[in-house]
N, C-alpha and C. Protein backbone atom coordinates (compact mmCIF):
# COMPACT_ATOMS: atom_id res chain seq x y z
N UNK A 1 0.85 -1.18 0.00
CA UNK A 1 0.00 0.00 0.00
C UNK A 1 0.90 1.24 0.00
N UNK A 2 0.61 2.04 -1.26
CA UNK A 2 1.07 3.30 -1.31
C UNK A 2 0.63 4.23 0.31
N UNK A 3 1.62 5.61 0.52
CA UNK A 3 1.54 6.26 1.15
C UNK A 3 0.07 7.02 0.56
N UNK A 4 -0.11 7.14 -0.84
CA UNK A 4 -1.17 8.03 -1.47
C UNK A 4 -2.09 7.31 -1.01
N UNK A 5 -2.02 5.88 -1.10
CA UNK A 5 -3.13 5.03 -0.78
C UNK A 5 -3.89 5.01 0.65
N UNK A 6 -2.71 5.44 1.52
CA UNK A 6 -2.96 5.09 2.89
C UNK A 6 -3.16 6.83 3.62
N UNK A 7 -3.11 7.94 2.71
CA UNK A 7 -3.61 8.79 3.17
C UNK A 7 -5.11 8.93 2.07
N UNK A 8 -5.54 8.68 1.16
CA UNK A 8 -6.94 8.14 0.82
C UNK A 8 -7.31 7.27 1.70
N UNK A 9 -7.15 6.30 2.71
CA UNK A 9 -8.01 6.09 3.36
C UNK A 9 -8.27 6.25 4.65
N UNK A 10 -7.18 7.15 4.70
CA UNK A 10 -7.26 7.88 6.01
C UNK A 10 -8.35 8.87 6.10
N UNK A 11 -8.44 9.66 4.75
CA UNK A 11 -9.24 10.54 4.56
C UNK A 11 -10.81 9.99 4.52
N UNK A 12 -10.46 8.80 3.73
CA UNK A 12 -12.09 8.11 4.02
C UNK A 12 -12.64 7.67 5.15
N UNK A 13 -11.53 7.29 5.89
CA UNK A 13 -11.96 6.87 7.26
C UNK A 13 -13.26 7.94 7.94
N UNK A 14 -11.98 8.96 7.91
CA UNK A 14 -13.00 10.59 8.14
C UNK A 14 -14.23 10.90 8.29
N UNK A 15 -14.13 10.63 7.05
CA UNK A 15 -15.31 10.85 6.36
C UNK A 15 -16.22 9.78 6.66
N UNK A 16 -16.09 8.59 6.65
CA UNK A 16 -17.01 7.94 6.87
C UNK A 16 -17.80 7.87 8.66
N UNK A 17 -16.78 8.23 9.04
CA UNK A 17 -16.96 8.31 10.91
C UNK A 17 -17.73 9.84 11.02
N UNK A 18 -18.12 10.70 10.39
CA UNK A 18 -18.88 12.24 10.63
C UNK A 18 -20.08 12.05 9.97
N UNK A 19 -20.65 12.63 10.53
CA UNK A 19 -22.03 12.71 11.07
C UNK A 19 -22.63 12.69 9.46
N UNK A 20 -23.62 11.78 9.34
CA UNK A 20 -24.30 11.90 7.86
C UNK A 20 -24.35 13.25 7.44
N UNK A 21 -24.43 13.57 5.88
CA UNK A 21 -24.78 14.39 5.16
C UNK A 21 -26.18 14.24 4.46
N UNK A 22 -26.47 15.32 3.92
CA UNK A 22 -25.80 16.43 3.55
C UNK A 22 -25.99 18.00 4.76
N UNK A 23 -25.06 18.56 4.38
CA UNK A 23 -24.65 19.61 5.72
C UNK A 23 -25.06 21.12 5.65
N UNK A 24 -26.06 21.58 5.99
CA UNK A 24 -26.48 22.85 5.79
C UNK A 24 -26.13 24.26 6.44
N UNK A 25 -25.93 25.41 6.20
CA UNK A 25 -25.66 26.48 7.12
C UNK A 25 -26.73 27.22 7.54
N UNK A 26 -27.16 27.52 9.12
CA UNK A 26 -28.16 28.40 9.48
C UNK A 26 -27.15 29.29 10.01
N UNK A 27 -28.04 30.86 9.26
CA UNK A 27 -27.50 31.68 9.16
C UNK A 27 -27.57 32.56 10.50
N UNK A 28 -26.92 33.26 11.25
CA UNK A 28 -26.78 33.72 12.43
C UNK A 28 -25.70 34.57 12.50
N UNK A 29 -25.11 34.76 14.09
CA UNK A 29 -23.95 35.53 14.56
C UNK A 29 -24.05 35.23 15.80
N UNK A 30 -23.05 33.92 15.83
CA UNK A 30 -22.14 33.36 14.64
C UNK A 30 -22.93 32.27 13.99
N UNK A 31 -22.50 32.08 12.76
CA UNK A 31 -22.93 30.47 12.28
C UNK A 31 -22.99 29.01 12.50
N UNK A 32 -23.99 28.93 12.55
CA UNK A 32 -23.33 26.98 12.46
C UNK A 32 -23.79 26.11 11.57
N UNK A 33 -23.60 24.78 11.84
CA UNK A 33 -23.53 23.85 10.04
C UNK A 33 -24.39 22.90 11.17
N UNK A 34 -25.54 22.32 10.45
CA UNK A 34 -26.71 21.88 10.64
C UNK A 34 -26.61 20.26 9.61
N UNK A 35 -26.81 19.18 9.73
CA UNK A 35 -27.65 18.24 9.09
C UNK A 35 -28.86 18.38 8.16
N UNK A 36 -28.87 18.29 7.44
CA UNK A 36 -29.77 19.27 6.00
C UNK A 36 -31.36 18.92 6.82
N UNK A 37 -31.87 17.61 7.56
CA UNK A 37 -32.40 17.12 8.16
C UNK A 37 -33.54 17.54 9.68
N UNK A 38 -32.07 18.11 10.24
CA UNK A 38 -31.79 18.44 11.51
C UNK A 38 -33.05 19.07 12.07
N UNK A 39 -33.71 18.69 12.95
CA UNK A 39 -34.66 19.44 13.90
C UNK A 39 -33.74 20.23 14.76
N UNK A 40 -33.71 21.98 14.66
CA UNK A 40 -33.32 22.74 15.40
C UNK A 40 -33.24 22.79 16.66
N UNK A 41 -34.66 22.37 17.19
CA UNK A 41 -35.58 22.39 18.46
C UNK A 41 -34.94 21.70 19.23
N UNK A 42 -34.25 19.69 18.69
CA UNK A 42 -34.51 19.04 19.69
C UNK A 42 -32.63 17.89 19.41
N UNK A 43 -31.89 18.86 18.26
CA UNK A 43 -30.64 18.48 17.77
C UNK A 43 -29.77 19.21 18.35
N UNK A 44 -28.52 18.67 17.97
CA UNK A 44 -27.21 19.88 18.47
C UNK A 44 -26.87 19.99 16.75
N UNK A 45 -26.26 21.13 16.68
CA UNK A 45 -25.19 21.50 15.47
C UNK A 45 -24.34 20.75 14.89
N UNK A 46 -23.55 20.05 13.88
CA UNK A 46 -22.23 19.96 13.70
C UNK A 46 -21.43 20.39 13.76
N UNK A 47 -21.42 21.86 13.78
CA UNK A 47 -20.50 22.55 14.03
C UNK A 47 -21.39 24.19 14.62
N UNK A 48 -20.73 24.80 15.85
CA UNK A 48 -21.47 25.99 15.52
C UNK A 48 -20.55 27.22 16.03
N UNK A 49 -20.74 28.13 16.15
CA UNK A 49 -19.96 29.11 16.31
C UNK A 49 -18.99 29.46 16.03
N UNK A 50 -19.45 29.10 14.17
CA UNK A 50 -18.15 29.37 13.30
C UNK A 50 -18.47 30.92 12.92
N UNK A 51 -17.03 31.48 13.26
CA UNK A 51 -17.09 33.05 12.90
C UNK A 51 -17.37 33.29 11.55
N UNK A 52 -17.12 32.88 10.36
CA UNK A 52 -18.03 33.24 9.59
C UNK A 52 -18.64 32.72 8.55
N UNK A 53 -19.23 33.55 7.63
CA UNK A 53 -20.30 32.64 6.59
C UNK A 53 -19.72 31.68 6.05
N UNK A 54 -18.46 32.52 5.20
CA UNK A 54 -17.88 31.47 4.41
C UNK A 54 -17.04 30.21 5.09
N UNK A 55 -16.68 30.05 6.01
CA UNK A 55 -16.03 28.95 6.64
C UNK A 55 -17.03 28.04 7.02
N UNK A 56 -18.48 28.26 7.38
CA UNK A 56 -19.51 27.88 7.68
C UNK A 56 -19.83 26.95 6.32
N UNK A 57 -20.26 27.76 5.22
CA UNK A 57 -20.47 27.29 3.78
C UNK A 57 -19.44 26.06 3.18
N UNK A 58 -18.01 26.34 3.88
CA UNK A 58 -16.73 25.60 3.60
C UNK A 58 -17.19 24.50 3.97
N UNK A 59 -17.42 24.19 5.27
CA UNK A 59 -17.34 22.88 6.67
C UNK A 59 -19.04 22.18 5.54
N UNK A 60 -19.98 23.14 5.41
CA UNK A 60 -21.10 22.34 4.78
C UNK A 60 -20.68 21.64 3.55
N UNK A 61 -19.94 22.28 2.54
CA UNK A 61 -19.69 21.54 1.58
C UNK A 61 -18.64 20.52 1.47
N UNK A 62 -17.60 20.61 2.16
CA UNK A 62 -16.66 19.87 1.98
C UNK A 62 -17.12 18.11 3.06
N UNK A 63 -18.76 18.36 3.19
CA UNK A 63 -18.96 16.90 4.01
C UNK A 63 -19.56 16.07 2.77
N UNK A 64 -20.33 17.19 1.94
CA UNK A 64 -20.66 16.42 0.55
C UNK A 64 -19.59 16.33 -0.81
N UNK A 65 -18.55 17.19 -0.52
CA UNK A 65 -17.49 16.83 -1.88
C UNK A 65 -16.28 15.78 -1.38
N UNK A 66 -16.20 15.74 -0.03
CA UNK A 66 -14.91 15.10 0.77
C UNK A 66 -15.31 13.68 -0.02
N UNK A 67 -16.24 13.09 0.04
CA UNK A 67 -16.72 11.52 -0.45
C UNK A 67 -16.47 11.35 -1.87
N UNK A 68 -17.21 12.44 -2.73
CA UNK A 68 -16.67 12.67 -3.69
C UNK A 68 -15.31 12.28 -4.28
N UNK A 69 -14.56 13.51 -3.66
CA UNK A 69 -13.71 13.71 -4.56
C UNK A 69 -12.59 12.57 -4.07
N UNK A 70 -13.03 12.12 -3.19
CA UNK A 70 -12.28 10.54 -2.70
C UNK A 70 -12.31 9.50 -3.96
N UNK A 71 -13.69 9.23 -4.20
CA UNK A 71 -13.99 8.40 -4.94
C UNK A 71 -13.43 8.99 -6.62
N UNK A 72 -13.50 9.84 -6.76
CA UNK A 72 -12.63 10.50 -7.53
C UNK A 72 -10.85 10.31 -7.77
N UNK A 73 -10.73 10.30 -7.19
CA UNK A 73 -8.93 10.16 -6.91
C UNK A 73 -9.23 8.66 -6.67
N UNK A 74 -9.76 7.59 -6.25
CA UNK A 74 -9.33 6.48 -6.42
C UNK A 74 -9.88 5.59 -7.93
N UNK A 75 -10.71 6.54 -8.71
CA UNK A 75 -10.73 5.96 -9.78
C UNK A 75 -9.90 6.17 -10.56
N UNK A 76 -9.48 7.17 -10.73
CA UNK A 76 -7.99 8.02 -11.62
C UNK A 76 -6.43 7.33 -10.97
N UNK A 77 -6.70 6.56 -9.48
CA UNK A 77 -5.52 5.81 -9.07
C UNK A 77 -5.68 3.94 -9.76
N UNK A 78 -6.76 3.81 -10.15
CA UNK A 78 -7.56 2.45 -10.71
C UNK A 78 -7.08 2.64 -11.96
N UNK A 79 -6.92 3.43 -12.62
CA UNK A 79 -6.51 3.49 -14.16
C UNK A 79 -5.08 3.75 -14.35
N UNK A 80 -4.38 4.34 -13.24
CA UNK A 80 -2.77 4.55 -13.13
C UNK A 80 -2.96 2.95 -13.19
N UNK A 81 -3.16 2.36 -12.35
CA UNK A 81 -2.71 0.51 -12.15
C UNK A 81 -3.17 -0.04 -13.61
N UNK A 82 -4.05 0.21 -14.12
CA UNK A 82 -4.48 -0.71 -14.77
C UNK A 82 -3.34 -0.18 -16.34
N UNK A 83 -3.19 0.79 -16.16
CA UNK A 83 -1.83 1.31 -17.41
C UNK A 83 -0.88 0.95 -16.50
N UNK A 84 -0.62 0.18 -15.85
CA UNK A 84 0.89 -0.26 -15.34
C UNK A 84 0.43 -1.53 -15.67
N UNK A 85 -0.25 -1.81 -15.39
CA UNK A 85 -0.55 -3.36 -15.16
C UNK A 85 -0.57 -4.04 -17.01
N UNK A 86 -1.25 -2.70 -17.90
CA UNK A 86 -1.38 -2.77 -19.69
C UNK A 86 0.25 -2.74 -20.30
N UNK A 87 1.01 -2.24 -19.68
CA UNK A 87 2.24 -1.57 -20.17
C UNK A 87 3.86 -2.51 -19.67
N UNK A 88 2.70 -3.42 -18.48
CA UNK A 88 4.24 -4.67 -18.03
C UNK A 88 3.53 -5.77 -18.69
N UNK A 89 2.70 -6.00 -19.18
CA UNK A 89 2.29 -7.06 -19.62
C UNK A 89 2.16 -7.19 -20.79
N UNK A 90 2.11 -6.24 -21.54
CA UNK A 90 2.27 -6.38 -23.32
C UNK A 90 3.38 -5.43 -23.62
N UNK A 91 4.19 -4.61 -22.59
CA UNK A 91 5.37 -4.09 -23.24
C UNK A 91 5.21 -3.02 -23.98
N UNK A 92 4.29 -2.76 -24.59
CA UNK A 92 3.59 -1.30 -25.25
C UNK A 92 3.34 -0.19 -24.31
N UNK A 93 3.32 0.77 -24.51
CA UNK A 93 3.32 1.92 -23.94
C UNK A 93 1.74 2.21 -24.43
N UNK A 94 0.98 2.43 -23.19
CA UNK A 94 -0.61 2.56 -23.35
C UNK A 94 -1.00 4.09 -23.47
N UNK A 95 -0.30 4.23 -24.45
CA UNK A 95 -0.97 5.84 -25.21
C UNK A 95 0.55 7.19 -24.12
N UNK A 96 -0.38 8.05 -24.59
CA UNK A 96 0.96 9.14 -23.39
C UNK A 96 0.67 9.93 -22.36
N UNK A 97 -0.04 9.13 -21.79
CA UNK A 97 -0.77 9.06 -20.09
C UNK A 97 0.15 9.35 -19.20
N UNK A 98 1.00 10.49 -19.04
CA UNK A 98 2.02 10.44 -17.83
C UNK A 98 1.53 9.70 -16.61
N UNK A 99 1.35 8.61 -16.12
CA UNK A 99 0.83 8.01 -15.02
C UNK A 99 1.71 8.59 -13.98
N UNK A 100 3.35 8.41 -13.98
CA UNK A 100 4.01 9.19 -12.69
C UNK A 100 3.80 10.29 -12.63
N UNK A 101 3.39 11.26 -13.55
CA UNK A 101 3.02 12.44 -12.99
C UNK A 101 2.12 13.04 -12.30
N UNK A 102 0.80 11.80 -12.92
CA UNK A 102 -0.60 12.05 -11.84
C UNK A 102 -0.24 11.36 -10.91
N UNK A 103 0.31 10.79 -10.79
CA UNK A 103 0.56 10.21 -9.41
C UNK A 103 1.26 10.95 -8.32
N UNK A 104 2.32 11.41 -9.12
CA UNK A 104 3.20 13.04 -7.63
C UNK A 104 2.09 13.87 -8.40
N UNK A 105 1.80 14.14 -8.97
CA UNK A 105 0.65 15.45 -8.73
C UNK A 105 -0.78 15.23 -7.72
N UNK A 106 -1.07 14.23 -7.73
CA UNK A 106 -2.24 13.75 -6.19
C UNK A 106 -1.37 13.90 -5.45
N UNK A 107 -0.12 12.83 -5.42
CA UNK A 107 0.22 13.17 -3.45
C UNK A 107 0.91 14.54 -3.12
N UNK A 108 1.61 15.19 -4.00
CA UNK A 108 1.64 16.92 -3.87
C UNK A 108 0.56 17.23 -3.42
N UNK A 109 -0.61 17.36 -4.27
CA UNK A 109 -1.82 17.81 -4.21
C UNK A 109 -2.13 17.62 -2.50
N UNK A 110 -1.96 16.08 -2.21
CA UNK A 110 -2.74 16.07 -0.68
C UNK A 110 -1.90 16.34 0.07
N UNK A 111 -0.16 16.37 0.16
CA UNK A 111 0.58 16.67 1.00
C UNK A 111 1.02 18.03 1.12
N UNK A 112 0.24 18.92 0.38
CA UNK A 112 0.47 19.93 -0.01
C UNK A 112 1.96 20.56 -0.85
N UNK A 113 2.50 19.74 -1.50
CA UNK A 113 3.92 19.98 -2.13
C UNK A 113 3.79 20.70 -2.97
N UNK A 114 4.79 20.46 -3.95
CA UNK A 114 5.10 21.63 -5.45
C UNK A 114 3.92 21.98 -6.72
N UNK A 115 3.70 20.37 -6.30
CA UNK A 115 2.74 20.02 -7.37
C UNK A 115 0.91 20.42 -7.08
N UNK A 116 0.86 21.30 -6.00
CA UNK A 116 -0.38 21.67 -5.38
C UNK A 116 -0.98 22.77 -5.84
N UNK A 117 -0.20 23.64 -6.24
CA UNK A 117 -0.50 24.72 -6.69
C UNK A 117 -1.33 25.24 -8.24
């Protein structure tokens, strides 16, 4: 298991352990992020007394893109293998797919390195 691999499922772990989605913001001073669901009356917050809108809006969306864009990056890591797996086994070069480059460009991307920007 790659390090990329094992911080994808670290990240899924995450994600899978927080509180169902999808995640809404009620608007106030200060804000908090709500369960799209959520009875006000008789729930607690997911998050609340976030200073402001947009960090509020942040924490709501990133509970519905975090899954996402997981599943995202491990299909684009499914096709790196499967062009390694096309390219040791018939010796042909499977088109001009830099595979090592998406590959340090995700773990840049999540480790925040060169390639993040």
């Amino acid at each position: 298991m790659t390090d990329l691999t094992k911080t994808i499922d670290w990240m899924q772990d995450k994600a899978d352990a927080a509180t169902e989605g999808p995640w809404i913001v009620r608007f106030g001073a200060p804000f908090s992020v709500w369960q799209e669901q959520a009875d006000t009356w008789t729930e607690l917050p997911v998050a609340r007394h976030v200073q402001s809108g947009a960090d509020a809006e942040f924490i709501a969306m990133a509970r519905t893109a975090m899954p996402a864009l997981l599943s995202a990056l491990k299909s684009i890591l499914a096709l790196c293998d499967e062009h390694d797996e096309s390219e040791r086994y018939s010796g042909v070069p499977w088109g001009d797919i830099p595979v090592v480059d998406a590959r340090k460009a995700l773990t840049d991307a999540l480790e925040g390195g060169e390639s993040a920007s």
